[in-house]
Protein backbone atom coordinates (compact mmCIF):
# COMPACT_ATOMS: atom_id res chain seq x y z
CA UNK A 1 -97.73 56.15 161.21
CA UNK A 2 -95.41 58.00 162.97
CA UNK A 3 -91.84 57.10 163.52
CA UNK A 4 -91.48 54.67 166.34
CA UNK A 5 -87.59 55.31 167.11
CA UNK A 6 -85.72 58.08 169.05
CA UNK A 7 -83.55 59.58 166.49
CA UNK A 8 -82.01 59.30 163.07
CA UNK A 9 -78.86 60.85 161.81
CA UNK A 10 -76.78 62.26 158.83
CA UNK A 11 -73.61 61.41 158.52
CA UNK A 12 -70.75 62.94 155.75
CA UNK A 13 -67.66 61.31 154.96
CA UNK A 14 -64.30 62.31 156.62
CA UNK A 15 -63.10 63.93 152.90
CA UNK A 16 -66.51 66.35 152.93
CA UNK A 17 -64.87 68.56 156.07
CA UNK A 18 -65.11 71.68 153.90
CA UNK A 19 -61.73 73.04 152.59
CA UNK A 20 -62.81 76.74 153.05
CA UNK A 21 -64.39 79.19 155.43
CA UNK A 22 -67.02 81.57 154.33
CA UNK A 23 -66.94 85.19 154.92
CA UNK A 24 -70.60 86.58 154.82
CA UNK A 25 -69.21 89.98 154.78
CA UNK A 26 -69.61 90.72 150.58
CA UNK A 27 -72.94 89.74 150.79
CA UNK A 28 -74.21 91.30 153.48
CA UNK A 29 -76.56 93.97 152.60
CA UNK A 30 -73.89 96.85 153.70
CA UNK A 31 -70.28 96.89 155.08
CA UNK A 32 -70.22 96.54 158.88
CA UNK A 33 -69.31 99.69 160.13
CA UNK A 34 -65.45 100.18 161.28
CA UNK A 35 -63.75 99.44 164.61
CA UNK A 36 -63.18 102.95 166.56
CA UNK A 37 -59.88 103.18 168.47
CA UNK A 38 -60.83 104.63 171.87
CA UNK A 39 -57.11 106.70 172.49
CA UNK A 40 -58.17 108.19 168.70
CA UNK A 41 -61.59 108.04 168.54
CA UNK A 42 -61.04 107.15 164.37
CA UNK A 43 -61.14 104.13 163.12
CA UNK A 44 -58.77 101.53 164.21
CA UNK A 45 -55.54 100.82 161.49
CA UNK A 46 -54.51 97.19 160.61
CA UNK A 47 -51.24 98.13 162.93
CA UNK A 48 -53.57 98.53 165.53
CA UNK A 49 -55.44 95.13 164.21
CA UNK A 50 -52.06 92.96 163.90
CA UNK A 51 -50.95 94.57 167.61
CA UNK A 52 -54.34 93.22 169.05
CA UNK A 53 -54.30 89.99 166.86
CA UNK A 54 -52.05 87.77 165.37
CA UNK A 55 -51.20 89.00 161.63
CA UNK A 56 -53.49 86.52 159.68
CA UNK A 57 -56.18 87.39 161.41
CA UNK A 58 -56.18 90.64 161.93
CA UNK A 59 -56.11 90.64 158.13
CA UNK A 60 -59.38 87.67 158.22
CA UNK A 61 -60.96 90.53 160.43
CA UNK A 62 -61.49 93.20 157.85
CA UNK A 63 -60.96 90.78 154.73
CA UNK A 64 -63.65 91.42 151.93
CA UNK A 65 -62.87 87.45 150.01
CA UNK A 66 -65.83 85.51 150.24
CA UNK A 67 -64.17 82.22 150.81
CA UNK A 68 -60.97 81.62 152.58
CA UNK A 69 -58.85 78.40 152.57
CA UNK A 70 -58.60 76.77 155.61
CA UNK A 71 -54.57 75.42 155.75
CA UNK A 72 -54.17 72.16 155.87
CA UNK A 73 -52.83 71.61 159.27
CA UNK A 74 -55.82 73.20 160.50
CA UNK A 75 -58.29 70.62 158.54
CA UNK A 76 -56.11 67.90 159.47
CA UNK A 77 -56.85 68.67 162.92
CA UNK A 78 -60.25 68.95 162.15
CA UNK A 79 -60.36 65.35 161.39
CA UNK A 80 -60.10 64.63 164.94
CA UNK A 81 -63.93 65.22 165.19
CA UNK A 82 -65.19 66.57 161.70
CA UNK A 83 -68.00 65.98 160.21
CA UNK A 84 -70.26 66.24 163.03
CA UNK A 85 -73.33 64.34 162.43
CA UNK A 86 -77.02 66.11 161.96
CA UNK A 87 -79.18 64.15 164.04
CA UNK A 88 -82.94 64.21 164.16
CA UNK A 89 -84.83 64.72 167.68
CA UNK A 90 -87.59 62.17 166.82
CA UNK A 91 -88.50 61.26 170.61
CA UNK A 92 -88.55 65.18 170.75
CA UNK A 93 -91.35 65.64 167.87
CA UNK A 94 -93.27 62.80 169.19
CA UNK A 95 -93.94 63.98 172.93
CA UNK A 96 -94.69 67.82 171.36
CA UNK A 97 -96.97 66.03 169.24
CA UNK A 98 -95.88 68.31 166.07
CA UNK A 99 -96.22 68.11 161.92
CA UNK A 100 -92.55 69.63 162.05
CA UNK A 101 -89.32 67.92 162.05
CA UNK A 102 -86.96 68.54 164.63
CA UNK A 103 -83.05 68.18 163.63
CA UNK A 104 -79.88 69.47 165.27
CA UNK A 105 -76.16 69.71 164.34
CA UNK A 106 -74.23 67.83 167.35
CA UNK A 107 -71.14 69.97 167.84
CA UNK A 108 -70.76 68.51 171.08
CA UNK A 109 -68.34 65.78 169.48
CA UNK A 110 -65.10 67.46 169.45
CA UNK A 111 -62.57 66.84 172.14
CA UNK A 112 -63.14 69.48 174.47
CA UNK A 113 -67.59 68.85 173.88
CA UNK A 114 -68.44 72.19 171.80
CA UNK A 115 -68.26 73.94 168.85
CA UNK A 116 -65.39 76.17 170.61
CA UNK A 117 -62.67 74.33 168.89
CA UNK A 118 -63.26 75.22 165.36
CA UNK A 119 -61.68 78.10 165.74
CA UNK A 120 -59.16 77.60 168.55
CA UNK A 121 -57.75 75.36 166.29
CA UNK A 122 -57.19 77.76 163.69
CA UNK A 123 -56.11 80.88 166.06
CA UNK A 124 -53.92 78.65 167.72
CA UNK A 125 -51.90 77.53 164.37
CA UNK A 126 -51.94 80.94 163.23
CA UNK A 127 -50.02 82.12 166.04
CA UNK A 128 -47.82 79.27 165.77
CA UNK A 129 -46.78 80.04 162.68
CA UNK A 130 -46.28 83.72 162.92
CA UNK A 131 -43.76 83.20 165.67
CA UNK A 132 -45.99 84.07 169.12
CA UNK A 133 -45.33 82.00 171.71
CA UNK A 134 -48.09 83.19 173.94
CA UNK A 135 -52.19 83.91 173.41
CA UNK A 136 -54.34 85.29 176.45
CA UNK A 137 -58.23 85.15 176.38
CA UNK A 138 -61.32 85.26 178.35
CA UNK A 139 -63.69 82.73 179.02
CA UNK A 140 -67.48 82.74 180.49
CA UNK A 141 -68.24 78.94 181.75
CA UNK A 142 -65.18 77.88 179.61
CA UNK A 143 -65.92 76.13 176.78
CA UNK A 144 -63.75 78.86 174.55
CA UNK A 145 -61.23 78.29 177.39
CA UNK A 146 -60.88 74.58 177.24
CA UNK A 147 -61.20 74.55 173.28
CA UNK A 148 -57.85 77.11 173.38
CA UNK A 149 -56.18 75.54 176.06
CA UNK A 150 -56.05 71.85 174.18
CA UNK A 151 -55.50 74.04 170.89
CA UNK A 152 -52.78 76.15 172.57
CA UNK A 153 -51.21 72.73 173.80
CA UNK A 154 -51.31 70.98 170.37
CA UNK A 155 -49.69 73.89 168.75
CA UNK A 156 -47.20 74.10 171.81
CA UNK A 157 -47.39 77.68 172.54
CA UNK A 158 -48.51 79.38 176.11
CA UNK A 159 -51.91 80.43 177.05
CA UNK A 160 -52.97 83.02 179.74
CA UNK A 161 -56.85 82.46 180.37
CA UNK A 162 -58.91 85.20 182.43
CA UNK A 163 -62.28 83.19 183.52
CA UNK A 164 -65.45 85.15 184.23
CA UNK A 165 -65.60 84.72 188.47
CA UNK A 166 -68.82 82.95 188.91
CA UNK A 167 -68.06 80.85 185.97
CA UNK A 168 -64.69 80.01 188.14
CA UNK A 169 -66.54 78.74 191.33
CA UNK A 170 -69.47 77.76 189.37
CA UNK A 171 -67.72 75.36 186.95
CA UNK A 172 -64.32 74.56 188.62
CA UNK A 173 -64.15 71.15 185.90
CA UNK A 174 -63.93 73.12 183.15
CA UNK A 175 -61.37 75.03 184.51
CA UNK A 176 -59.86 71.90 185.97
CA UNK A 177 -59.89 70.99 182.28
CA UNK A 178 -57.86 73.76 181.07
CA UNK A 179 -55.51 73.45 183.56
CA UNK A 180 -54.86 70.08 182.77
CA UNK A 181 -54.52 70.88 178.98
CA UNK A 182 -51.52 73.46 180.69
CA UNK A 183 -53.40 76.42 180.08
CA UNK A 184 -52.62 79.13 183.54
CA UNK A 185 -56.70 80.18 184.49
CA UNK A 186 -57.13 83.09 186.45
CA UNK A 187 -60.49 84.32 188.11
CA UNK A 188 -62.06 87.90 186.51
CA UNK A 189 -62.00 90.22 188.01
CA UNK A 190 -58.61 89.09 190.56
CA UNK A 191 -55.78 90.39 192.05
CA UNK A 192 -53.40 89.60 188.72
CA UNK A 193 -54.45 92.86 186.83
CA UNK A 194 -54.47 96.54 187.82
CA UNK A 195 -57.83 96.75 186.60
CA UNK A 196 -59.40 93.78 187.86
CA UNK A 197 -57.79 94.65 191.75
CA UNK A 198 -59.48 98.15 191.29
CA UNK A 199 -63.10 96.53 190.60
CA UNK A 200 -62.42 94.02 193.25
CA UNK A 201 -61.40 97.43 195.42
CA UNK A 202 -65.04 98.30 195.22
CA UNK A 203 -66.75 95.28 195.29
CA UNK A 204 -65.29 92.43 196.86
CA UNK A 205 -67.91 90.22 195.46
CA UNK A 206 -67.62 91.18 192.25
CA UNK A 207 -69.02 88.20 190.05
CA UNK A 208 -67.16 89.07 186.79
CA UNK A 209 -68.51 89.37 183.41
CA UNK A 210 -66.97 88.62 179.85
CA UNK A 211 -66.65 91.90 179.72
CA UNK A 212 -64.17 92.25 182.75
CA UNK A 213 -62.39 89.04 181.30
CA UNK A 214 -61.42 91.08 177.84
CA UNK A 215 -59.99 94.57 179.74
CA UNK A 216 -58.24 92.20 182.11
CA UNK A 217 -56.70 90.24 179.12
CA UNK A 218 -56.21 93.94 176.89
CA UNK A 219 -53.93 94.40 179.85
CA UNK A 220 -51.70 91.72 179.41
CA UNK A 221 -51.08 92.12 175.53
CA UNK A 222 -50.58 95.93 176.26
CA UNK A 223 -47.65 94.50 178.25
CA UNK A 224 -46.02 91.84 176.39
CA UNK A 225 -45.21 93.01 172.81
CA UNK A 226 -45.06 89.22 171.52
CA UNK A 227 -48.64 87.84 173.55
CA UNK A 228 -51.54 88.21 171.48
CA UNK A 229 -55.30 88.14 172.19
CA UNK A 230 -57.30 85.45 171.00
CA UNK A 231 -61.30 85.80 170.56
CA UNK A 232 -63.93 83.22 171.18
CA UNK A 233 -67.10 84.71 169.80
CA UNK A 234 -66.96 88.29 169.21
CA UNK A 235 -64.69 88.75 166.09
CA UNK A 236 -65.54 88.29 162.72
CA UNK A 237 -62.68 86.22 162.31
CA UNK A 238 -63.87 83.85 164.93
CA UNK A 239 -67.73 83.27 163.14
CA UNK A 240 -65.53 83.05 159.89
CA UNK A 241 -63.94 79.85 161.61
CA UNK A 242 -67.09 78.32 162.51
CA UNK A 243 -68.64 78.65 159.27
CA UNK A 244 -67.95 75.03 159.00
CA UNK A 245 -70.51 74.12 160.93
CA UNK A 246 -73.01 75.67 158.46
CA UNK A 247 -71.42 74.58 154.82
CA UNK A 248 -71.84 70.67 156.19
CA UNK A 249 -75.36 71.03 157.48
CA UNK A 250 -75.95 72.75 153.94
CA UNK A 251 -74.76 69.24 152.77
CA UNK A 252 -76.95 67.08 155.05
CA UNK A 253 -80.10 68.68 154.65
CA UNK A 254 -79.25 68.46 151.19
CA UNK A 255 -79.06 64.41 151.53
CA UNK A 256 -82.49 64.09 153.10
CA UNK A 257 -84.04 66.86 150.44
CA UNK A 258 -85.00 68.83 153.14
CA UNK A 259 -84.66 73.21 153.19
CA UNK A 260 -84.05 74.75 157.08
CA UNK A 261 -87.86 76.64 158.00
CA UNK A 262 -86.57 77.69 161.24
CA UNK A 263 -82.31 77.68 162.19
CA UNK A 264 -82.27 78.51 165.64
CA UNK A 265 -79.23 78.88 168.22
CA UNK A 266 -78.06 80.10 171.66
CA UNK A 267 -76.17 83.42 171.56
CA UNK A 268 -73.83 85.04 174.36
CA UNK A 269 -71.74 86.73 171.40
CA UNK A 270 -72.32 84.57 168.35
CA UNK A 271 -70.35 82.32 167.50
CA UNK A 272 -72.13 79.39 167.02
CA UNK A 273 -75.11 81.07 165.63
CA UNK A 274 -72.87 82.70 163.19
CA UNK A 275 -71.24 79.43 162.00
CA UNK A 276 -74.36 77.77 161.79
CA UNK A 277 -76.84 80.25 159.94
CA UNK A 278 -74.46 82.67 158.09
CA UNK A 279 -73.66 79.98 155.30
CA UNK A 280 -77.58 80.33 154.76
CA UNK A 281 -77.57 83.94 154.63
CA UNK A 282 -77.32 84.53 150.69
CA UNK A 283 -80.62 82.24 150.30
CA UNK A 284 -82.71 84.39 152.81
CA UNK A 285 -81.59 87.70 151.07
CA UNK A 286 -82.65 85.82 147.67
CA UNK A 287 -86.03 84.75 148.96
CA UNK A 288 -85.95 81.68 151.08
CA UNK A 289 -88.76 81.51 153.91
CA UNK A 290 -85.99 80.69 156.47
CA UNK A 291 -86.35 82.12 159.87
CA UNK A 292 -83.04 82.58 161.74
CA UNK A 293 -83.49 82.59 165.90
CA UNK A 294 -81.32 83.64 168.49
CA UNK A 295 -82.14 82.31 171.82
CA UNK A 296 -80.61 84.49 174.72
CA UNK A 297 -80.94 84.30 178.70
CA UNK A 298 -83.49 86.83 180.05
CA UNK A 299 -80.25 87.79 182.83
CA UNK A 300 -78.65 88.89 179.71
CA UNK A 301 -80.57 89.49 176.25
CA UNK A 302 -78.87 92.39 174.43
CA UNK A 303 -80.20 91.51 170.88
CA UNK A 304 -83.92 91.34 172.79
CA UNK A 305 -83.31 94.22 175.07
CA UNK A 306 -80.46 96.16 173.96
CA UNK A 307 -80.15 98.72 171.22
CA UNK A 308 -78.05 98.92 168.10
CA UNK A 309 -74.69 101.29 169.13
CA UNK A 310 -71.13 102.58 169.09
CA UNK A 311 -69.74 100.79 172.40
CA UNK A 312 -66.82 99.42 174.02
CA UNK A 313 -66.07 95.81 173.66
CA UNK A 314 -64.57 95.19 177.00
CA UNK A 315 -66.10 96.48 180.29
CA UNK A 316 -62.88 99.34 180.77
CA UNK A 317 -63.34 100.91 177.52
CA UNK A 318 -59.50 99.68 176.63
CA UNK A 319 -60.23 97.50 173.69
CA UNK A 320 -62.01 98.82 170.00
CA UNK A 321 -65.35 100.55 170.33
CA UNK A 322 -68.07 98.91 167.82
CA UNK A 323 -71.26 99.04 166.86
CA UNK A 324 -73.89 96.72 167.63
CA UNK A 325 -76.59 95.43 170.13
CA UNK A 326 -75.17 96.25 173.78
CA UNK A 327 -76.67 96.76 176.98
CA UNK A 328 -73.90 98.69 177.72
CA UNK A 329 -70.19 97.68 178.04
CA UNK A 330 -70.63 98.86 182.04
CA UNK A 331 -72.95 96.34 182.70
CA UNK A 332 -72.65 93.10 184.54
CA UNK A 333 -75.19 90.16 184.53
CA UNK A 334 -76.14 88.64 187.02
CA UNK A 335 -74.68 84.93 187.78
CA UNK A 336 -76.49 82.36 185.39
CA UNK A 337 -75.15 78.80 185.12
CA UNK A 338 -74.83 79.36 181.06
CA UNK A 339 -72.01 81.64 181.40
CA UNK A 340 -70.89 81.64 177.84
CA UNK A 341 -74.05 83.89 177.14
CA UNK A 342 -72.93 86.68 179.70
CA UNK A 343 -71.54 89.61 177.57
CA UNK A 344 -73.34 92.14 177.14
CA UNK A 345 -73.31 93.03 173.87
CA UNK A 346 -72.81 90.24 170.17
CA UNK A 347 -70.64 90.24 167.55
CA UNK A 348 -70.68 92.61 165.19
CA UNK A 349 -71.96 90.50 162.65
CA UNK A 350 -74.71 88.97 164.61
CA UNK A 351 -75.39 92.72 165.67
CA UNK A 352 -76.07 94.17 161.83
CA UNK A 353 -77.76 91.64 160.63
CA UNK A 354 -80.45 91.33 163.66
CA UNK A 355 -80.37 95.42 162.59
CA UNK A 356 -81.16 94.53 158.87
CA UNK A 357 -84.15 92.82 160.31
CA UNK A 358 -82.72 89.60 159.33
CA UNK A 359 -82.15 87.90 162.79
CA UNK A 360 -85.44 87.67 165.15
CA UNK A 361 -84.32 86.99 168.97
CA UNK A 362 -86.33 85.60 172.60
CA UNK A 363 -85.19 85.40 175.70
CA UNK A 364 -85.73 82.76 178.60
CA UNK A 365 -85.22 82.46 182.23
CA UNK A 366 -83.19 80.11 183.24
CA UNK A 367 -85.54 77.95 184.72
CA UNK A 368 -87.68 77.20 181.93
CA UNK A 369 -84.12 76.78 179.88
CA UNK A 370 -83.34 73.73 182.42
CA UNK A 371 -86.78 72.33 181.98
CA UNK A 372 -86.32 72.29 178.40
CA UNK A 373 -83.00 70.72 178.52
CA UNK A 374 -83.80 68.13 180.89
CA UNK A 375 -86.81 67.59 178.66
CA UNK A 376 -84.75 67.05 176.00
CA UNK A 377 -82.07 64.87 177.80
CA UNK A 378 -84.81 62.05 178.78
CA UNK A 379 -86.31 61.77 175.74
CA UNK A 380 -83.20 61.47 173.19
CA UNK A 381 -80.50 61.06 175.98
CA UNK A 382 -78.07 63.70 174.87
CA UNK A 383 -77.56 66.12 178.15
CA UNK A 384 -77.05 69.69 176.71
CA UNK A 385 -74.53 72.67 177.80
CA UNK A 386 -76.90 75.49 179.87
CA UNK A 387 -76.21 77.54 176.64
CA UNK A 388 -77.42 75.04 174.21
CA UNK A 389 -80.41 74.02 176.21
CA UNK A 390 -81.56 77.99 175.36
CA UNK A 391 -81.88 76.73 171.44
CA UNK A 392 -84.02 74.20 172.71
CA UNK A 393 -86.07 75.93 174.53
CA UNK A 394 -86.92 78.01 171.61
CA UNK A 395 -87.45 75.05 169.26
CA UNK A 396 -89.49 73.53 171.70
CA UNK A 397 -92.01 76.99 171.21
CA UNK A 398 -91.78 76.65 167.55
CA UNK A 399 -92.61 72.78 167.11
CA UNK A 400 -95.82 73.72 169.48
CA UNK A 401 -96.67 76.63 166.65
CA UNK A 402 -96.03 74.31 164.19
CA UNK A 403 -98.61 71.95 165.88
CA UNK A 404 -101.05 74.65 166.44
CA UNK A 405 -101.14 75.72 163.09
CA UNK A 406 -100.51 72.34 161.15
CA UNK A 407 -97.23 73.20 159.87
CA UNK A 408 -94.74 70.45 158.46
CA UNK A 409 -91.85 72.73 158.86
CA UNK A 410 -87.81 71.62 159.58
CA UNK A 411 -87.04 72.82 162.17
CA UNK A 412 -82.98 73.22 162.92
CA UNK A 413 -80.99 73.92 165.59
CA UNK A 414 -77.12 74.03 166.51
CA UNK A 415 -76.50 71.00 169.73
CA UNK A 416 -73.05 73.64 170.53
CA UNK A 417 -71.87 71.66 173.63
CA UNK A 418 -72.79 69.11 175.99
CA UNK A 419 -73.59 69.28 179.70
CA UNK A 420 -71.56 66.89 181.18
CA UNK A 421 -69.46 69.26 182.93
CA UNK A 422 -72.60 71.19 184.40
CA UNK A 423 -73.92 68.18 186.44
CA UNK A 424 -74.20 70.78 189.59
CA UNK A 425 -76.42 72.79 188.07
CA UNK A 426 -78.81 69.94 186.83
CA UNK A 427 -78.24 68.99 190.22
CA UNK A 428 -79.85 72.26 191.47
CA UNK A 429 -82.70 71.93 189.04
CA UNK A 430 -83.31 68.45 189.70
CA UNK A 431 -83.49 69.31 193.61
CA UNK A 432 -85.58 72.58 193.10
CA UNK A 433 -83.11 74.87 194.12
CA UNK A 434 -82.08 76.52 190.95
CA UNK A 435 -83.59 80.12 190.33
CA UNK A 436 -83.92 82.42 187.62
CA UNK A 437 -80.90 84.23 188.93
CA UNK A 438 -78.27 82.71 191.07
CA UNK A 439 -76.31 84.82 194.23
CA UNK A 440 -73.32 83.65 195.16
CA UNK A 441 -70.52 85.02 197.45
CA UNK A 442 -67.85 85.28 194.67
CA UNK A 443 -65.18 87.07 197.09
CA UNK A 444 -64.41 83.32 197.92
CA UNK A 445 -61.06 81.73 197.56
CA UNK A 446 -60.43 79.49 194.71
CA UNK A 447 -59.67 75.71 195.64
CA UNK A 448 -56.47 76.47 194.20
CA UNK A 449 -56.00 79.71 196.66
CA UNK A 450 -56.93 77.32 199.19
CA UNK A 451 -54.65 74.12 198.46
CA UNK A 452 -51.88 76.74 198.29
CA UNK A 453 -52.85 78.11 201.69
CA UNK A 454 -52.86 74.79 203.23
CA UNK A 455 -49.33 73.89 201.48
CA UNK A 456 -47.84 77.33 202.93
């Protein structure tokens, strides 16, 4: 008989929040290649590391230890939402009509609703400590900014946030949300930055990428000797954080004697994939069947579409040059309502290991990612972020292989933020109005231009 409920879940004991990060570096198959300094064109020196990032983890960055201890300030704050719960999509496997089982690590419980905060937390405290009393960022729809902004505001230290333009117009509560946490939020590209005034110079409507959001923050920690950049998904520092995620889903599956077939996740850069699936890494190199799945947006696919090269990590070629799958540090996407997967290139990490032939990757059109999503919200009633809602769609292919061909595979995937804030673009979809790609007149003033308009 088959299960008659919606869901089941696996829950771990506050004391089980793991009391170390993994670095997958030592066992990768080879050393990631080196950072390139673009003034030098050599590789980049840990003074140029510690002048780019704060001390500790410009050190995590190139570190070679397998397992680092997480300081206890930094678990203590992970008690506010750690252990997230592994939760099983029954309702899900029941409408597909699939052998498989269908499970997914809900992220979406910490304070700001994604995975984001794992390491904001930990950048945050790190900065803290080592005496900086400002970090600057960039955010796409702002999950990464809201994580840092409520981190930066725990800690008690300033935080300069440059949010991708469409992202800004598109999702003004999330950047209502950072604002609130006391973070300052600044469209990319705007008028604040030399280099974002010269791409606004030439195109007024200029919808900003991740990649303007990074040259426009390099310019601010060029300036200010004591502000220091802070990285939500592309540095290996930042999937070291997140590795978390992975080492208690390790656990849970454990529990329920199941083994992950299929881990699948959204990717923009990689953070969430890399916290989820690296900790499983070491098993796949010794054998295990697992199949690890990045989901990407068709607008924006460099792991599908790209090709594995030296580039620039920011879109003015001011930041390190690295290699890995890019579609070209020049590049813009165009405006898609999952804004954390704009960038056009992934982590390193995520980069080599796809390159290994370890990582497989699809990409989706937004549409069919919204159908999936709201799919998935009316049978198990959790609403997913626009990025998440790409995992599903991908486990959502799988389960319907796994039906064809009789399979009774686990399939896994990392929930890395709710939708709650993205009720305007369900909206669209709900109303038939939402398209593959969205245009937008981004040359608009903010509501915040406006209200001060109106109090001049």
């Amino acid at each position: 008989m088959k299960h008659q409920g919606i869901s089941e879940r696996v829950d771990l004991p506050i004391e089980r929040i793991p009391t170390r990060w993994y670095n997958v570096i030592p066992d990768l198959p080879r050393i990631p290649e080196r950072y390139i300094d673009n003034a030098t064109g050599k590789p980049v020196t840990q003074e140029y590391l510690e002048r780019l990032f704060v001390k500790a983890l410009a050190a995590q960055e190139s570190s070679l230890e397998r397992w680092i201890k997480i300081p206890e300030p930094v678990r203590d704050a992970y008690k506010l939402w750690r252990p997230t719960p592994l939760v099983r999509a029954v309702a899900l496997e029941r409408e597909l009509d699939t052998p498989a089982q269908i499970w997914f690590k809900y992220e979406a419980t910490s304070p700001t609703g994604s995975h984001k905060l794992n390491s904001a937390i930990a950048q945050a405290y790190y900065a803290k400590r080592d005496g900086h009393t400002r970090l600057v960022t960039d955010t796409g729809a702002g999950q990464w900014g809201s994580a840092l902004a409520l981190a930066c505001q725990l800690m008690g230290i300033d935080l300069t946030v440059f949010m991708v333009r469409a992202s800004f117009h598109q999702k003004p509560y999330r950047r209502h949300l950072m604002e609130t946490y006391g973070a300052t939020v600044l469209p990319s590209p705007g008028d604040s930055t030399a280099f974002g005034r010269k791409l606004l110079a030439d195109n007024p409507n200029h919808p900003g990428s991740e990649a303007t959001a990074v040259s426009e923050a390099l310019e601010l920690v060029d300036a200010d000797p004591g502000t220091r950049l802070a990285v939500g998904a592309f540095s290996n520092h930042c999937l070291l954080h997140h590795t978390v995620i992975g080492q208690e889903l390790r656990e849970q599956l454990a529990l329920i004697g199941r083994s992950p077939d299929y881990l699948i996740a959204s990717v923009g850069c990689g953070s969430n994939l890399g916290g989820f699936a690296l900790p499983f890494l070491e098993d796949k190199l010794n054998g295990a069947d697992i199949e690890i799945l990045a989901a990407e947006p068709e607008a924006c696919a460099p792991l599908t579409y790209g090709e594995y090269r030296l580039d620039w990590a920011d879109a003015g070629g001011r930041g390190p040059g690295v290699h890995t799958y890019t579609l070209g540090h020049d590049f813009v996407p165009p405006p898609i309502h999952a804004g954390g997967l704009r960038y056009h290139g992934c982590a390193p990490l995520v980069g080599l290991i796809r390159h290994e032939g370890l990582l497989e990757a699809a990409a989706y059109p937004q549409t069919q990612v919204f159908d999936a999503a709201r799919t998935f919200a009316r049978l198990q009633g959790y609403l997913p972020a626009p990025e998440s809602a790409h995992a599903i769609r991908a486990v959502i292919d799988k389960a319907l292989d796994c039906r064809r061909t009789g399979r009774e595979a686990t399939i896994v995937f990392n929930y890395s933020g709710h939708g709650l804030l993205d009720l305007e673009a369900y909206g669209r979809h709900n109303a038939g109005l939402l398209r593959d790609v969205e245009e937008e007149d981004f040359s608009a003033p903010s509501m915040a231009q406006s209200l001060e308009g109106q109090a001049s």
